[in-house]
C-alpha atoms as a PDB file:
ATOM      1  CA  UNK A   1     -23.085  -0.501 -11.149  1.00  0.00           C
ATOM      2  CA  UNK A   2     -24.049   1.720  -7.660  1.00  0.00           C
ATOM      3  CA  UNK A   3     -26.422   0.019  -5.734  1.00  0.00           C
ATOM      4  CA  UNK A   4     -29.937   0.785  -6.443  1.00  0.00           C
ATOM      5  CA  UNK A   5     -32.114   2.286  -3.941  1.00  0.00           C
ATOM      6  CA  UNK A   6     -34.780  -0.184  -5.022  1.00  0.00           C
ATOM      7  CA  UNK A   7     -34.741  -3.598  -6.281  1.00  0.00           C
ATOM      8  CA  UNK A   8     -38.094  -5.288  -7.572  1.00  0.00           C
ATOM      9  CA  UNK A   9     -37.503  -8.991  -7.628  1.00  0.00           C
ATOM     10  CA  UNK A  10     -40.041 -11.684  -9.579  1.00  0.00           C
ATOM     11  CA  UNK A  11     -41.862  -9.089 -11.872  1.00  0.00           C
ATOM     12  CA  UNK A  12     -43.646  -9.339 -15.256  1.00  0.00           C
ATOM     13  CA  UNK A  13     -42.735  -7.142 -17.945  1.00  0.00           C
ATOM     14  CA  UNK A  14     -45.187  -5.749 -20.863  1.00  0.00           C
ATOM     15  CA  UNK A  15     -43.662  -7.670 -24.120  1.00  0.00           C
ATOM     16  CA  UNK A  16     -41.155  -9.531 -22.068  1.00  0.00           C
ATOM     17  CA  UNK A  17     -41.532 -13.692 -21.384  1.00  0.00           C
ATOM     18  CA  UNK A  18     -40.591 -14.395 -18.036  1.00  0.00           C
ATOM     19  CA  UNK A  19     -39.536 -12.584 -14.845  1.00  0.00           C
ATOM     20  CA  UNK A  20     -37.631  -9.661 -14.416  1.00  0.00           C
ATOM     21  CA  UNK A  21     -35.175  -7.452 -11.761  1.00  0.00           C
ATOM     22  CA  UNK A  22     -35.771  -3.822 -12.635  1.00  0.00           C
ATOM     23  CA  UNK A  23     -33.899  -1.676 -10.445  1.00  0.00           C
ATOM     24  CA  UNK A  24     -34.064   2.155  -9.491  1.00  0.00           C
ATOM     25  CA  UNK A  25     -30.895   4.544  -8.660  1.00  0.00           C
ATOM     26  CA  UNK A  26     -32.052   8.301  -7.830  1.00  0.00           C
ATOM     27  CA  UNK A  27     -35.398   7.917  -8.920  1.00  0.00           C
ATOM     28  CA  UNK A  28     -34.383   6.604 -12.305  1.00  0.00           C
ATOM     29  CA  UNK A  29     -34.261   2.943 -13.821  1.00  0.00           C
ATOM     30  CA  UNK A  30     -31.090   1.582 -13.657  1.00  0.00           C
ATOM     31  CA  UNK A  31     -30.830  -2.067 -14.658  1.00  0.00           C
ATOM     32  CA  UNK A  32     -33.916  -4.197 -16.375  1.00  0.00           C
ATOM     33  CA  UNK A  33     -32.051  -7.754 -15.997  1.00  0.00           C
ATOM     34  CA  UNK A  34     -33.968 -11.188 -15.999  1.00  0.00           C
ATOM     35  CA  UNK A  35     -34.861 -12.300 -12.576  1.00  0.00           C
ATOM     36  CA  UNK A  36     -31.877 -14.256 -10.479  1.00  0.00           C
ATOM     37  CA  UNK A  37     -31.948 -14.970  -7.061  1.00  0.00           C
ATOM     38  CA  UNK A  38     -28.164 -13.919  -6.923  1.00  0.00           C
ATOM     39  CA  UNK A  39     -28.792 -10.460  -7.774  1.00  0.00           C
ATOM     40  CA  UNK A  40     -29.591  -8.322  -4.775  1.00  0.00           C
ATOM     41  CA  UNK A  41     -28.140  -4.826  -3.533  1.00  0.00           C
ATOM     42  CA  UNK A  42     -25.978  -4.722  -0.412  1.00  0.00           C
ATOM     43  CA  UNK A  43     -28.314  -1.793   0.488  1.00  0.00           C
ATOM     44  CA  UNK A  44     -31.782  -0.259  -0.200  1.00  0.00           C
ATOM     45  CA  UNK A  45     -34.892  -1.433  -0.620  1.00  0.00           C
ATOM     46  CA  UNK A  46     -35.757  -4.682  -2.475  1.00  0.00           C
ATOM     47  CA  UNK A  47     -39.921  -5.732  -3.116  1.00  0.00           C
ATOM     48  CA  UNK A  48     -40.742  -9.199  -4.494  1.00  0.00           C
ATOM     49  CA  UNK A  49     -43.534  -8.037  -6.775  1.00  0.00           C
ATOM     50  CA  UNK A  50     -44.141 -11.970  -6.825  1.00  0.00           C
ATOM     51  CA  UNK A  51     -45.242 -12.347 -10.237  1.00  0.00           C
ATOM     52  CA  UNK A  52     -47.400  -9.310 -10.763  1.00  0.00           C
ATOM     53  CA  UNK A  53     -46.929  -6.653 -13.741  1.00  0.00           C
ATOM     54  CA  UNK A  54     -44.305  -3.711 -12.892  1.00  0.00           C
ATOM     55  CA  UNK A  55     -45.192  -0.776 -15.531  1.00  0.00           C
ATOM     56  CA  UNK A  56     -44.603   3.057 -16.453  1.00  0.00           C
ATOM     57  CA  UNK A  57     -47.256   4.827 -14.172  1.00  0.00           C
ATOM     58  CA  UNK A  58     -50.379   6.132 -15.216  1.00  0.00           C
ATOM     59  CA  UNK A  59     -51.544   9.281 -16.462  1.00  0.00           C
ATOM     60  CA  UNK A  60     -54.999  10.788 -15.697  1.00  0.00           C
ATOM     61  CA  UNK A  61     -55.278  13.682 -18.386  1.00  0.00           C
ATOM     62  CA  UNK A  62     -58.335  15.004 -17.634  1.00  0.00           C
ATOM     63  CA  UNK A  63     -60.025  14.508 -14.214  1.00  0.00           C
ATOM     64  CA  UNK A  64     -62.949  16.756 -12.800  1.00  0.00           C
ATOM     65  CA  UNK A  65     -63.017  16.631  -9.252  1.00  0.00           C
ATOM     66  CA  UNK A  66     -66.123  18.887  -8.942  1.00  0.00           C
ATOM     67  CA  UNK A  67     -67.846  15.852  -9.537  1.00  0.00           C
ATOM     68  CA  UNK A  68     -65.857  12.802  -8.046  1.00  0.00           C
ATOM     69  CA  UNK A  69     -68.438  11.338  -5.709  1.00  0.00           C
ATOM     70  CA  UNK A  70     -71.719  12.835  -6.326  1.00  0.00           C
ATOM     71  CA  UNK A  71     -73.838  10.290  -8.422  1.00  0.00           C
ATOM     72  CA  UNK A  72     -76.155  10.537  -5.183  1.00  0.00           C
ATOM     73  CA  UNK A  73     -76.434  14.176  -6.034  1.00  0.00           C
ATOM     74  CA  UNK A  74     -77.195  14.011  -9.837  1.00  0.00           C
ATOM     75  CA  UNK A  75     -79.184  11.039  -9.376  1.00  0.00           C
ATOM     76  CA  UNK A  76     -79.141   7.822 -11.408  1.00  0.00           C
ATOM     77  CA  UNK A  77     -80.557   9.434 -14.697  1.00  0.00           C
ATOM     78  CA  UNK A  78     -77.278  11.379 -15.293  1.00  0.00           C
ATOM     79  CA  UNK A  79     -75.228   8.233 -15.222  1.00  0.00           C
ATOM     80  CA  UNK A  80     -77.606   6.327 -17.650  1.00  0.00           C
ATOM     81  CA  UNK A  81     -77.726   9.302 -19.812  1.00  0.00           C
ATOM     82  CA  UNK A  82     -73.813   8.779 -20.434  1.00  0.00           C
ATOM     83  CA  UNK A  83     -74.509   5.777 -22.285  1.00  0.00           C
ATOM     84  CA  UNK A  84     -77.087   7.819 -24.951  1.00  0.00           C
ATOM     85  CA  UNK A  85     -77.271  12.020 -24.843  1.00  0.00           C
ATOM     86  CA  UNK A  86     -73.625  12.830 -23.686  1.00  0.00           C
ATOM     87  CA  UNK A  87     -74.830  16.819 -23.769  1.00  0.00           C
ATOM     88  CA  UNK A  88     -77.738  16.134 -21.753  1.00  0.00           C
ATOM     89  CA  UNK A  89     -76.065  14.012 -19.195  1.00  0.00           C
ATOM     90  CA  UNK A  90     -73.178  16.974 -19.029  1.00  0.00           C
ATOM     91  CA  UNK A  91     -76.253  19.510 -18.420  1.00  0.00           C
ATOM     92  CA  UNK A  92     -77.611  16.790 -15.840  1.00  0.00           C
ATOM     93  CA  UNK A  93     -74.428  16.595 -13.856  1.00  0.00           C
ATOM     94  CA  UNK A  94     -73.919  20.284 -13.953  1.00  0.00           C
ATOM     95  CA  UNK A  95     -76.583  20.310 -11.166  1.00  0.00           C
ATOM     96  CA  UNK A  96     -74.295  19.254  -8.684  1.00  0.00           C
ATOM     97  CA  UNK A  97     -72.212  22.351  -8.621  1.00  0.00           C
ATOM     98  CA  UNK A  98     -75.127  24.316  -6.849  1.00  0.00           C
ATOM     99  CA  UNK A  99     -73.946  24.407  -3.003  1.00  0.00           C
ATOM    100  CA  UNK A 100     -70.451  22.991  -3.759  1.00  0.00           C
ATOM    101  CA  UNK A 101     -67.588  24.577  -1.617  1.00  0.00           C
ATOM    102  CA  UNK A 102     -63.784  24.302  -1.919  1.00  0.00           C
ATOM    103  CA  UNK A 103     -63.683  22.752   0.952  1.00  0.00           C
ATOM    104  CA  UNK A 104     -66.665  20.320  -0.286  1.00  0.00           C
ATOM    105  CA  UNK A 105     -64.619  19.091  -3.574  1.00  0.00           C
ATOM    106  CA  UNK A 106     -61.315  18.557  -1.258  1.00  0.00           C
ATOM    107  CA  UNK A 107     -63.141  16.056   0.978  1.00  0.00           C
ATOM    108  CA  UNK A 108     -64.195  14.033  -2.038  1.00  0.00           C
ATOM    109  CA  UNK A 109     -61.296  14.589  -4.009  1.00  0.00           C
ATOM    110  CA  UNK A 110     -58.477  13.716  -1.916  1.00  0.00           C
ATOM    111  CA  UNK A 111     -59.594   9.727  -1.147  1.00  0.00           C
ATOM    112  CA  UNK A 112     -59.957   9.771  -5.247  1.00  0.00           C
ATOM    113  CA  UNK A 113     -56.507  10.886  -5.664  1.00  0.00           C
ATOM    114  CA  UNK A 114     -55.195   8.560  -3.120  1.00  0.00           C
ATOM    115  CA  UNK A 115     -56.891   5.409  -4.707  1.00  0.00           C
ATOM    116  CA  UNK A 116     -55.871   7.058  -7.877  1.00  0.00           C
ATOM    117  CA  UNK A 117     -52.125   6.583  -6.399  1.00  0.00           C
ATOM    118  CA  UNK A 118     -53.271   2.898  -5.146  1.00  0.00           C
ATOM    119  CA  UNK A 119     -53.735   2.175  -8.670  1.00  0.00           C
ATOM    120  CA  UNK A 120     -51.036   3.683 -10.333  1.00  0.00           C
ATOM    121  CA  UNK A 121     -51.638   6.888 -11.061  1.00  0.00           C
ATOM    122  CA  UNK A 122     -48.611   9.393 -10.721  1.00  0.00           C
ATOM    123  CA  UNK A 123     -49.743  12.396 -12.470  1.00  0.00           C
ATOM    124  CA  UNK A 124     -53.353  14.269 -13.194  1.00  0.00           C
ATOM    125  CA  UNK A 125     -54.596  17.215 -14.896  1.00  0.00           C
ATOM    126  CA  UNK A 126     -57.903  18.508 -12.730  1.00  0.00           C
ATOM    127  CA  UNK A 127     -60.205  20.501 -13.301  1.00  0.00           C
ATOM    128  CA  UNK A 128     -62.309  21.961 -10.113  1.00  0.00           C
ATOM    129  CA  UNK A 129     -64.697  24.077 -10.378  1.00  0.00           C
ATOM    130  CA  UNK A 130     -67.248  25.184  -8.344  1.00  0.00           C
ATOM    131  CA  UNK A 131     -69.868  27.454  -9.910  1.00  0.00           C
ATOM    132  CA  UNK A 132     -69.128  28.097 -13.512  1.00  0.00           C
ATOM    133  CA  UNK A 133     -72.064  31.285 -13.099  1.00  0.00           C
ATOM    134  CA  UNK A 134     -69.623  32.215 -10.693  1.00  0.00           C
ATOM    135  CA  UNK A 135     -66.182  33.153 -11.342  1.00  0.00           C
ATOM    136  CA  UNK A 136     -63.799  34.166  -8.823  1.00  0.00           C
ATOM    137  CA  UNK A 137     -62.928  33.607  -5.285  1.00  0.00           C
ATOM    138  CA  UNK A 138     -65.418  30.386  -5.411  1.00  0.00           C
ATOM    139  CA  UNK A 139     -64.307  28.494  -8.190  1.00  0.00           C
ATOM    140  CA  UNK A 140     -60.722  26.551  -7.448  1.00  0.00           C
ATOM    141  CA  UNK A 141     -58.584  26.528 -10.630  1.00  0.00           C
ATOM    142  CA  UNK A 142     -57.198  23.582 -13.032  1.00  0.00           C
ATOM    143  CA  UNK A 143     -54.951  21.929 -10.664  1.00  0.00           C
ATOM    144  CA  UNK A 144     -51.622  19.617 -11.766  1.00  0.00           C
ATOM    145  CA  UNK A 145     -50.680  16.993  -9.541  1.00  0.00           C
ATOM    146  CA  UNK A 146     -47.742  14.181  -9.058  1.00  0.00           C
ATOM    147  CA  UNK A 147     -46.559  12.541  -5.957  1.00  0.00           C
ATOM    148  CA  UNK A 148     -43.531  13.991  -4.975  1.00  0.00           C
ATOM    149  CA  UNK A 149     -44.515  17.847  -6.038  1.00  0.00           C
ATOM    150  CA  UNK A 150     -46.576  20.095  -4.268  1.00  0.00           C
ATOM    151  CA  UNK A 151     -50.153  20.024  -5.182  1.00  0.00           C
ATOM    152  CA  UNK A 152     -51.096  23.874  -6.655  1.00  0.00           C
ATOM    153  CA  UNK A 153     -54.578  23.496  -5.138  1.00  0.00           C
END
């Protein structure tokens, strides 16, 4: 076997007893082996996960960044309304789109991607718009993301 550019040492495994070595070569998985403490590449990087669960990274399918961070906006009866009359809560947090800027969903969308990543998150499907009364140059379109491409925002 090549060596793998990344070795994680000591992790749990969904379905598997014990502790486990995956290992990465080119971006791919190249060896799940049980954990031993003889096992370690000559090169690359190796992370003791110490216990903790190593998984497949998340997918966030459908993600509106229009409204990440505004609850202080639509106030607290849009949140409680979620729990009752989905289509009035919708129209209720609709509100917060009067104003909104490009610029103004980047600022709170970016640290919610980025804790998104934190988390596990490698891939969303966004949606981002502005002003649905006003098509155009103001509203930003469904955006894909995954660390390691180029965001198409």
């Amino acid at each position: 076997m090549d060596t793998p550019d990344l070795l994680i040492r000591n992790a749990a495994l969904c379905g598997r007893p014990g502790r486990w070595s995956p290992a990465a070569t080119g971006g791919l998985i190249s060896l799940v082996a049980e954990d031993d403490p003889g096992l370690a590449p000559a090169t690359g990087v190796t992370l003791d996960a110490d216990g903790a669960l190593v998984t497949e990274p998340f997918v966030d399918a459908h993600l509106h960044l229009r409204k990440v961070h505004t609850l202080d906006r639509a106030g607290p009866a849009a949140l409680s309304q979620y729990t009752g009359a989905a289509m009035s809560a919708i129209e209720t947090a609709a509100t917060v789109k009067t104003g909104q800027t490009a610029e103004s969903v980047l600022e709170r969308a970016r640290p919610v991607l980025l804790e998104s990543v934190r988390q596990g998150v490698r891939a969303v499907q966004a949606f981002a718009d502005i002003e649905s009364r006003r098509r155009g140059s103001s509203a930003c379109p469904p955006t894909a993301w995954s660390p390691g491409l180029p965001p198409t925002w």
